[in-house]
C-alpha atoms as a PDB file:
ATOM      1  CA  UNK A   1      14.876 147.796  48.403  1.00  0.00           C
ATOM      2  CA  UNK A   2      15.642 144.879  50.524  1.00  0.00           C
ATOM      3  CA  UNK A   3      19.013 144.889  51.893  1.00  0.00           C
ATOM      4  CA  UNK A   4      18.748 141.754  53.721  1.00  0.00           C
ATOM      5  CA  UNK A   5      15.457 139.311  54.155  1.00  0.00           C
ATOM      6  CA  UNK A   6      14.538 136.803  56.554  1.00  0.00           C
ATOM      7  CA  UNK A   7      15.086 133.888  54.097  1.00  0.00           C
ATOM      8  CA  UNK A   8      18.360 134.889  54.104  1.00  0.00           C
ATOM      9  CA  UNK A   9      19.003 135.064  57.881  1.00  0.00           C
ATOM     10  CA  UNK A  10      17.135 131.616  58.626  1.00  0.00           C
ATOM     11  CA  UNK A  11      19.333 130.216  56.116  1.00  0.00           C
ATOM     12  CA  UNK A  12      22.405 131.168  57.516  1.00  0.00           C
ATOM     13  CA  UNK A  13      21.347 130.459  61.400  1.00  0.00           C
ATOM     14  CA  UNK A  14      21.753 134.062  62.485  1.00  0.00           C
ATOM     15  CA  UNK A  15      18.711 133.666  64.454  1.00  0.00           C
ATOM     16  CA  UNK A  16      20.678 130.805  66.796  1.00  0.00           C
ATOM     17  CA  UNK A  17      21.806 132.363  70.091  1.00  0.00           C
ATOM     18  CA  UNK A  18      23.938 130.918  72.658  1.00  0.00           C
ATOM     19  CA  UNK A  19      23.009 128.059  75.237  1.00  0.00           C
ATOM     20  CA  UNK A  20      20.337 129.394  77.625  1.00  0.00           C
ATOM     21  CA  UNK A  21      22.984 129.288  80.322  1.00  0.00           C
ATOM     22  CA  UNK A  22      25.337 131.691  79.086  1.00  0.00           C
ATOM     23  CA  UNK A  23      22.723 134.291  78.027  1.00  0.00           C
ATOM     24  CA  UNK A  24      23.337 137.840  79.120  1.00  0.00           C
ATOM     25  CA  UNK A  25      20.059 139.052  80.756  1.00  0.00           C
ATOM     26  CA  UNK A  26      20.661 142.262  78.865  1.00  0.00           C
ATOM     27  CA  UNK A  27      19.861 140.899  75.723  1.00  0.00           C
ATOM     28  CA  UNK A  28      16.764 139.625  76.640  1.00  0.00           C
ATOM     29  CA  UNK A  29      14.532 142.351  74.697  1.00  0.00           C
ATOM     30  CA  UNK A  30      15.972 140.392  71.528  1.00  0.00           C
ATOM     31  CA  UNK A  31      15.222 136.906  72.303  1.00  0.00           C
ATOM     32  CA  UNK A  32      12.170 135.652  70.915  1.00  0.00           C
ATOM     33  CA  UNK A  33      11.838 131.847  72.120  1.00  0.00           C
ATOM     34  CA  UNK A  34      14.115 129.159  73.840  1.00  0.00           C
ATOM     35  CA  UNK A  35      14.662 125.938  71.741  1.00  0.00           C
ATOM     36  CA  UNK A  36      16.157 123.194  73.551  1.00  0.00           C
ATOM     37  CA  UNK A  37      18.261 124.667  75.551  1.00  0.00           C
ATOM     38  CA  UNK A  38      19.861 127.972  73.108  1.00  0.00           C
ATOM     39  CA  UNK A  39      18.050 130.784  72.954  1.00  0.00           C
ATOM     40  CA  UNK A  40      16.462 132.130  69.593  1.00  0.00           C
ATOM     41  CA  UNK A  41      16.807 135.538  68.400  1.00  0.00           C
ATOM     42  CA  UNK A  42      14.027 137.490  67.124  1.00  0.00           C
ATOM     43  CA  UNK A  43      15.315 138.071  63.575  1.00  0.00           C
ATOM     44  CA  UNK A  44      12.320 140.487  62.939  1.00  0.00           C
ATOM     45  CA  UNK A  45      14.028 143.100  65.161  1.00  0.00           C
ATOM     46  CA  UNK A  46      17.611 142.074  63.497  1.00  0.00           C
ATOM     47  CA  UNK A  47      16.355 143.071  60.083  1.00  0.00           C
ATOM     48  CA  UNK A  48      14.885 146.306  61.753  1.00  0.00           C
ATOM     49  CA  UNK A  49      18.365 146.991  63.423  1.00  0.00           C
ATOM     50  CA  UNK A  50      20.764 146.020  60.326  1.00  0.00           C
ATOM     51  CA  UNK A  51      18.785 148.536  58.288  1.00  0.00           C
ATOM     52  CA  UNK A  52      19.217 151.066  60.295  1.00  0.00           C
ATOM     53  CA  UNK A  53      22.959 150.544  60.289  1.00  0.00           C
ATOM     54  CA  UNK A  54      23.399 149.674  57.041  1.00  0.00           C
ATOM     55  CA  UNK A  55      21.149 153.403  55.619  1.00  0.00           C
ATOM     56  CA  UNK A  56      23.532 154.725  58.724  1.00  0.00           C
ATOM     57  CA  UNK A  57      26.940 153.790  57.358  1.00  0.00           C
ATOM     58  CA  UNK A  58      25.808 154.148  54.137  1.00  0.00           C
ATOM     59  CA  UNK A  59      25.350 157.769  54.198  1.00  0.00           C
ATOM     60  CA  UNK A  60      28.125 158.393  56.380  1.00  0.00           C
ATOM     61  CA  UNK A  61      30.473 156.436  53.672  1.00  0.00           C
ATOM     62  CA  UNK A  62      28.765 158.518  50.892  1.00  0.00           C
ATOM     63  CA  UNK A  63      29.999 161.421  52.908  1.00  0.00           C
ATOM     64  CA  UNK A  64      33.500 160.345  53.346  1.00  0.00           C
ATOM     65  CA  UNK A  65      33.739 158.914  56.616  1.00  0.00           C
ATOM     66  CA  UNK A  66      36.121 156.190  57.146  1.00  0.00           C
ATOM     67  CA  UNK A  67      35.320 152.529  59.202  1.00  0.00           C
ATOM     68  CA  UNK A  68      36.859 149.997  60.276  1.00  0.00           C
ATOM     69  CA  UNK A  69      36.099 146.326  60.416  1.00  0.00           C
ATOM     70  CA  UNK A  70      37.051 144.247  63.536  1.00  0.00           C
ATOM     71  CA  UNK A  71      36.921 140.657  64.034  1.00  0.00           C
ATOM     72  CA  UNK A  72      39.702 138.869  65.850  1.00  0.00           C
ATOM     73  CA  UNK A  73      38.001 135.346  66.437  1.00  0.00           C
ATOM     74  CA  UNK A  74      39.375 132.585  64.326  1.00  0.00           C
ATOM     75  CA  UNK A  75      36.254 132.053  62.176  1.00  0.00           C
ATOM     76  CA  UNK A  76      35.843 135.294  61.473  1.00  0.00           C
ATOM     77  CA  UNK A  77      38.993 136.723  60.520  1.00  0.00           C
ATOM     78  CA  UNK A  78      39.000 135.793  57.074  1.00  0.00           C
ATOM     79  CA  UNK A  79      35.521 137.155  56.059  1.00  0.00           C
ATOM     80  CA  UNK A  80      36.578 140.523  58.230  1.00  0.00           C
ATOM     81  CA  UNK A  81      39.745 140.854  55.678  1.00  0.00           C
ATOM     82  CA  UNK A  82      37.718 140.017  52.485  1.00  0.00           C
ATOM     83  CA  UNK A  83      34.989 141.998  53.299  1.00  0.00           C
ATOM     84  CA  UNK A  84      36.748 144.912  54.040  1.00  0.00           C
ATOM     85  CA  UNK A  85      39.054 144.658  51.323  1.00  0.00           C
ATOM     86  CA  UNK A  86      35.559 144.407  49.200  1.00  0.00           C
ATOM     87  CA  UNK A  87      34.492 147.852  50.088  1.00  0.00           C
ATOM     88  CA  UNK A  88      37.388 149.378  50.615  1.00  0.00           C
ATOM     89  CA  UNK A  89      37.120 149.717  54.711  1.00  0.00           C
ATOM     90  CA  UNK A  90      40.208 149.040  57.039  1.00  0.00           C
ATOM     91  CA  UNK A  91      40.251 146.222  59.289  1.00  0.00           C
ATOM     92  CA  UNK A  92      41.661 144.382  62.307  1.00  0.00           C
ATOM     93  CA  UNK A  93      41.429 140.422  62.283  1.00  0.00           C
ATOM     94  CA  UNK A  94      44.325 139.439  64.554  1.00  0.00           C
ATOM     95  CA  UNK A  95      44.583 141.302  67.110  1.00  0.00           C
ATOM     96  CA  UNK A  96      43.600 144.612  68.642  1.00  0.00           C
ATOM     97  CA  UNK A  97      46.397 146.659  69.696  1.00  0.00           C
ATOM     98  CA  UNK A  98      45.690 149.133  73.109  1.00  0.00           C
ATOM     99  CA  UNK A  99      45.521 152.349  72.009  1.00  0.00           C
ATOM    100  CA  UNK A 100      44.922 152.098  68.450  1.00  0.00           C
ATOM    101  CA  UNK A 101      42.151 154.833  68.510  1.00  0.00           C
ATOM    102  CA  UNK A 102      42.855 156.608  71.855  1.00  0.00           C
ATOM    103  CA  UNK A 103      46.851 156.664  71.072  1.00  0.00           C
ATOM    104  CA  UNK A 104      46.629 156.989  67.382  1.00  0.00           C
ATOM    105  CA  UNK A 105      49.838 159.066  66.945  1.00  0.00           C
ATOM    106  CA  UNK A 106      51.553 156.071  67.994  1.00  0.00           C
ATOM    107  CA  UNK A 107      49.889 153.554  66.361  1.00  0.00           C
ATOM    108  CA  UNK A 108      50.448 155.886  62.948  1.00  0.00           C
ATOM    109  CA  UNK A 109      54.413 155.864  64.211  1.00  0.00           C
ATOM    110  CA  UNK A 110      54.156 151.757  63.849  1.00  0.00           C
ATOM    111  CA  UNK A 111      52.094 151.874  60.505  1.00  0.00           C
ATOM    112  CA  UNK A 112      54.811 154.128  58.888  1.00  0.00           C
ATOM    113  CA  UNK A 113      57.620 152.080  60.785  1.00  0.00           C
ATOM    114  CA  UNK A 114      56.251 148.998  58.346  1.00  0.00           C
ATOM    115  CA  UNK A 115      56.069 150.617  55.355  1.00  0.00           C
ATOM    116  CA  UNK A 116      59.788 151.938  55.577  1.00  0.00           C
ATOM    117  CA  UNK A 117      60.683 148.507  56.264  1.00  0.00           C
ATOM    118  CA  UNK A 118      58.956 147.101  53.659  1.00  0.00           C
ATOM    119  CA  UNK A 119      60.397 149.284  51.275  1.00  0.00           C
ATOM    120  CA  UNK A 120      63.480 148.241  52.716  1.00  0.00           C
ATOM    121  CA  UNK A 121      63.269 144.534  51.681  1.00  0.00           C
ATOM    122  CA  UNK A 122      61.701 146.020  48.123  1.00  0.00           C
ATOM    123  CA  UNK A 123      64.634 148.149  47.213  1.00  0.00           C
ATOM    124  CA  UNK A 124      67.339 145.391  48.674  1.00  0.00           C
ATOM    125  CA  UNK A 125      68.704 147.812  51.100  1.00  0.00           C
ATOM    126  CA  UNK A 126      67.721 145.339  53.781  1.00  0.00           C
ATOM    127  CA  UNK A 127      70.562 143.226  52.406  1.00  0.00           C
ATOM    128  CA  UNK A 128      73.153 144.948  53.295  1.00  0.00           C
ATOM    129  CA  UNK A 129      72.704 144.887  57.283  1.00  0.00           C
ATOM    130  CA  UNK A 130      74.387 142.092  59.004  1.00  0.00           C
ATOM    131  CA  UNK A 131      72.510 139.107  58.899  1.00  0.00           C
ATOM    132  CA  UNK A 132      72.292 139.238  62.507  1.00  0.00           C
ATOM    133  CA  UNK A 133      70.341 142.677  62.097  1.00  0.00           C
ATOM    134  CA  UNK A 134      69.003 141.663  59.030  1.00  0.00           C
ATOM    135  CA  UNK A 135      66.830 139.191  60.465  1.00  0.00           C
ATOM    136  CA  UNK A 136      65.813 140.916  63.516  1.00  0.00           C
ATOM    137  CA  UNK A 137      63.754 143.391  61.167  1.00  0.00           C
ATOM    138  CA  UNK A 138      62.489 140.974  59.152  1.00  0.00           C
ATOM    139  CA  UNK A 139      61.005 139.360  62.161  1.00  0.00           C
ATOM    140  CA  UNK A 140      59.935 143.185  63.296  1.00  0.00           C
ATOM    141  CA  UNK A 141      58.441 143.742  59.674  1.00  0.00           C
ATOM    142  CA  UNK A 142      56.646 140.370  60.074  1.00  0.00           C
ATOM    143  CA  UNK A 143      54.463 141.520  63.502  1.00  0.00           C
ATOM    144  CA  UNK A 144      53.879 144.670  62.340  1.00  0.00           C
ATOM    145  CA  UNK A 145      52.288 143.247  59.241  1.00  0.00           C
ATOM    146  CA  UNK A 146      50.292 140.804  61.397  1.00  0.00           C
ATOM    147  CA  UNK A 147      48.671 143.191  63.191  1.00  0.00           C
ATOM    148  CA  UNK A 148      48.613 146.562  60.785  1.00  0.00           C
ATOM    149  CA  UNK A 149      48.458 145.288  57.606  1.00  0.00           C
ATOM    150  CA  UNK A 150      45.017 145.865  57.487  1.00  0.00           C
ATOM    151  CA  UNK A 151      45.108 149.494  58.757  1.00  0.00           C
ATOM    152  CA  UNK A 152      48.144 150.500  56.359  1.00  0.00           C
ATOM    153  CA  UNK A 153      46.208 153.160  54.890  1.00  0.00           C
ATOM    154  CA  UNK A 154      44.316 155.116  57.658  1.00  0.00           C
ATOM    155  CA  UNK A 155      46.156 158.421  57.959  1.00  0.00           C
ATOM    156  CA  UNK A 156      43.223 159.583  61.032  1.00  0.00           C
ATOM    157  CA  UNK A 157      41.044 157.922  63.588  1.00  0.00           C
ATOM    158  CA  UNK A 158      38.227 156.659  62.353  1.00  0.00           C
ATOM    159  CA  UNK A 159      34.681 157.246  61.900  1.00  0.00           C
ATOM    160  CA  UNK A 160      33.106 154.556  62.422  1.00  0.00           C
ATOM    161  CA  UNK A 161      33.494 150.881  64.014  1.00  0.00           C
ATOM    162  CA  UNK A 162      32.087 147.435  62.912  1.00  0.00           C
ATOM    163  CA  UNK A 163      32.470 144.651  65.195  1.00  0.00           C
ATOM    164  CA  UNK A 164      31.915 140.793  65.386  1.00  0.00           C
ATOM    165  CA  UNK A 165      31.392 139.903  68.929  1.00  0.00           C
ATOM    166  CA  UNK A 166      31.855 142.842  71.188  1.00  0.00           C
ATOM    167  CA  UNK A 167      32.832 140.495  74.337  1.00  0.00           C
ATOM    168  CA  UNK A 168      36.012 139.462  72.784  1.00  0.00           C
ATOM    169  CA  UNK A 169      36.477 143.224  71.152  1.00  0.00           C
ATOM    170  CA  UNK A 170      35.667 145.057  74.432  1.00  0.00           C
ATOM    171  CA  UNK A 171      38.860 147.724  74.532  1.00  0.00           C
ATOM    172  CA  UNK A 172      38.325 148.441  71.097  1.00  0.00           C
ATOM    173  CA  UNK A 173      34.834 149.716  72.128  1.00  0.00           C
ATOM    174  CA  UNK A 174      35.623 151.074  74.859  1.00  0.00           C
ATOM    175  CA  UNK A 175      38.358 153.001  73.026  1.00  0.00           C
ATOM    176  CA  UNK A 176      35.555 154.067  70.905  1.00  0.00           C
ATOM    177  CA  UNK A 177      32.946 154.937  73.714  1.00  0.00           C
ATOM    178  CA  UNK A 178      35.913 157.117  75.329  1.00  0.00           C
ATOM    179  CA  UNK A 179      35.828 159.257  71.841  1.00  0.00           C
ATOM    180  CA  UNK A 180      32.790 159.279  70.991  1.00  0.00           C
ATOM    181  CA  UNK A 181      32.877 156.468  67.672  1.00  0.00           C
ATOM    182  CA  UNK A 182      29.731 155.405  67.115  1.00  0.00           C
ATOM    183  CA  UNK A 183      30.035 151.373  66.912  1.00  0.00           C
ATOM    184  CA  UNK A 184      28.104 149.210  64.674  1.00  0.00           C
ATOM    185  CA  UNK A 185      27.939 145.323  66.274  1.00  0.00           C
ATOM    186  CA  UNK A 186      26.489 142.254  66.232  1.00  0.00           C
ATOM    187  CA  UNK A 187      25.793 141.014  69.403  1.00  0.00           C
ATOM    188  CA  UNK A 188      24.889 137.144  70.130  1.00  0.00           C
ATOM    189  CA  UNK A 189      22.769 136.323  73.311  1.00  0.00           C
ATOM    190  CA  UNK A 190      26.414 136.018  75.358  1.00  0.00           C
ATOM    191  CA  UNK A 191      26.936 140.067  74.550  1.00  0.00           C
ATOM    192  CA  UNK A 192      26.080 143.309  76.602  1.00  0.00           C
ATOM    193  CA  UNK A 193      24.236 145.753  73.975  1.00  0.00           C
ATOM    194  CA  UNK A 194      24.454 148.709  75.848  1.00  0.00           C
ATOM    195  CA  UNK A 195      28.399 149.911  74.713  1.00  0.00           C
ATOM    196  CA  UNK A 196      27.121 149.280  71.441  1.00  0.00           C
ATOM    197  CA  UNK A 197      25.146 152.192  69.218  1.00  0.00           C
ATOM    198  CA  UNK A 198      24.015 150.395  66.515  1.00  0.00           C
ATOM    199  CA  UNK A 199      23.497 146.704  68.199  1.00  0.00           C
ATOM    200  CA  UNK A 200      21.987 143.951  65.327  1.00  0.00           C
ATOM    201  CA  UNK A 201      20.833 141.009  67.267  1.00  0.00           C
ATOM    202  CA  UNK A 202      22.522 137.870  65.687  1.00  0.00           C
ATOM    203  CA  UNK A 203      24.845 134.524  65.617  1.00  0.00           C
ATOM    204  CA  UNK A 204      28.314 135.633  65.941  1.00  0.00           C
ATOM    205  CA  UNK A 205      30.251 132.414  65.511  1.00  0.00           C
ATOM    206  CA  UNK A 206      28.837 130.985  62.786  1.00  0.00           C
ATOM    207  CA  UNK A 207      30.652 131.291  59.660  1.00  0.00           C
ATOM    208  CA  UNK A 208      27.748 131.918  56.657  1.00  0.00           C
ATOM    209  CA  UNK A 209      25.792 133.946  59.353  1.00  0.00           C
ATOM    210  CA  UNK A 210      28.975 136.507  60.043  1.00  0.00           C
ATOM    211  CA  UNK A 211      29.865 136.442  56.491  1.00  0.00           C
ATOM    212  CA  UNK A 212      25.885 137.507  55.625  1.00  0.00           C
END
């Protein structure tokens, strides 16, 4: 079965790198030309790669494992939420918070904190603080749901991770490096492969190519 075919990826632009000039020389065993001025990633080795992801997580899913989806980038954040949401993964699409795999127990402490809350402004008990006090938790309840809302229902550390772009979501893999979670990424021409276990060679700023 094909999970993903090269139609598909030239159709999208996923084989579109960065600008020559802000290539990292790391990722140069993925590049297969250079087209005036952007480099041009050799999407035969990015089908090769995904597969072995995708038959990766696929298993590990079938066995129970948990991942989680990360994307923080404007353009991305939406297809990270729907996507997860899709397949029933957690996510992050706003912002990564230190310590979210490396100080879980605390991060857990938060997720709970926002579902007490919320069940706060559910039941009306919320209404009878002082306005004052009132709208100081609203405005608490309102972060934590910015950046938790999409991890409101992992009870343990994770699995696995999926990133888009791995420059802008270093700490999360290095939180994962320092534990030992394998990471699943795409990684544009600009990226450095080696944090990443499972690197797919591929556009990550275009919209239809990170969505594919």
């Amino acid at each position: 079965m094909e999970v993903l075919t090269m139609k598909e990826l030239l159709e999208t632009g996923v084989h579109f790198g960065h600008r020559t000039r802000k290539w990292n020389p790391k990722m140069a065993r993925y590049i297969f030309t250079e087209r005036k001025g952007i480099h041009i990633i050799d999407l035969e080795q990015t089908v090769d790669m995904f597969k072995r992801a995708y038959f990766m997580v696929r298993d590990r899913v079938a066995q129970g494992d948990e991942i989680i989806f990360i994307g923080t980038k404007r353009q991305v954040q939406a297809t990270i939420a729907d996507e997860a949401k899709r397949c029933g993964a957690h996510y992050v699409n706003r912002r990564w918070l230190g310590g979210t795999l490396t100080n879980f127990v605390t991060i857990k402490r938060s997720i709970d904190r926002m579902k007490k809350l919320e069940n706060m402004v559910e039941d009306g008990s919320l209404e009878h603080f002082p306005n004052k006090e009132a709208s100081r938790l609203r405005r608490e309840l309102a972060k934590l749901q910015r950046n938790l809302d999409g991890l409101r229902h992992l009870k343990q550390i994770p699995d696995l991770l999926y990133v888009i772009d791995p420059d802008i979501e270093a700490n999360a893999i290095r939180e994962a490096n320092i534990l030992k979670i394998p990471v699943i990424a795409i990684v544009d021409t600009n990226c450095d492969p080696d944090p990443i276990d499972f690197p797919i060679p591929g556009n990550d700023d275009a919209i239809k190519a990170t969505k594919l």
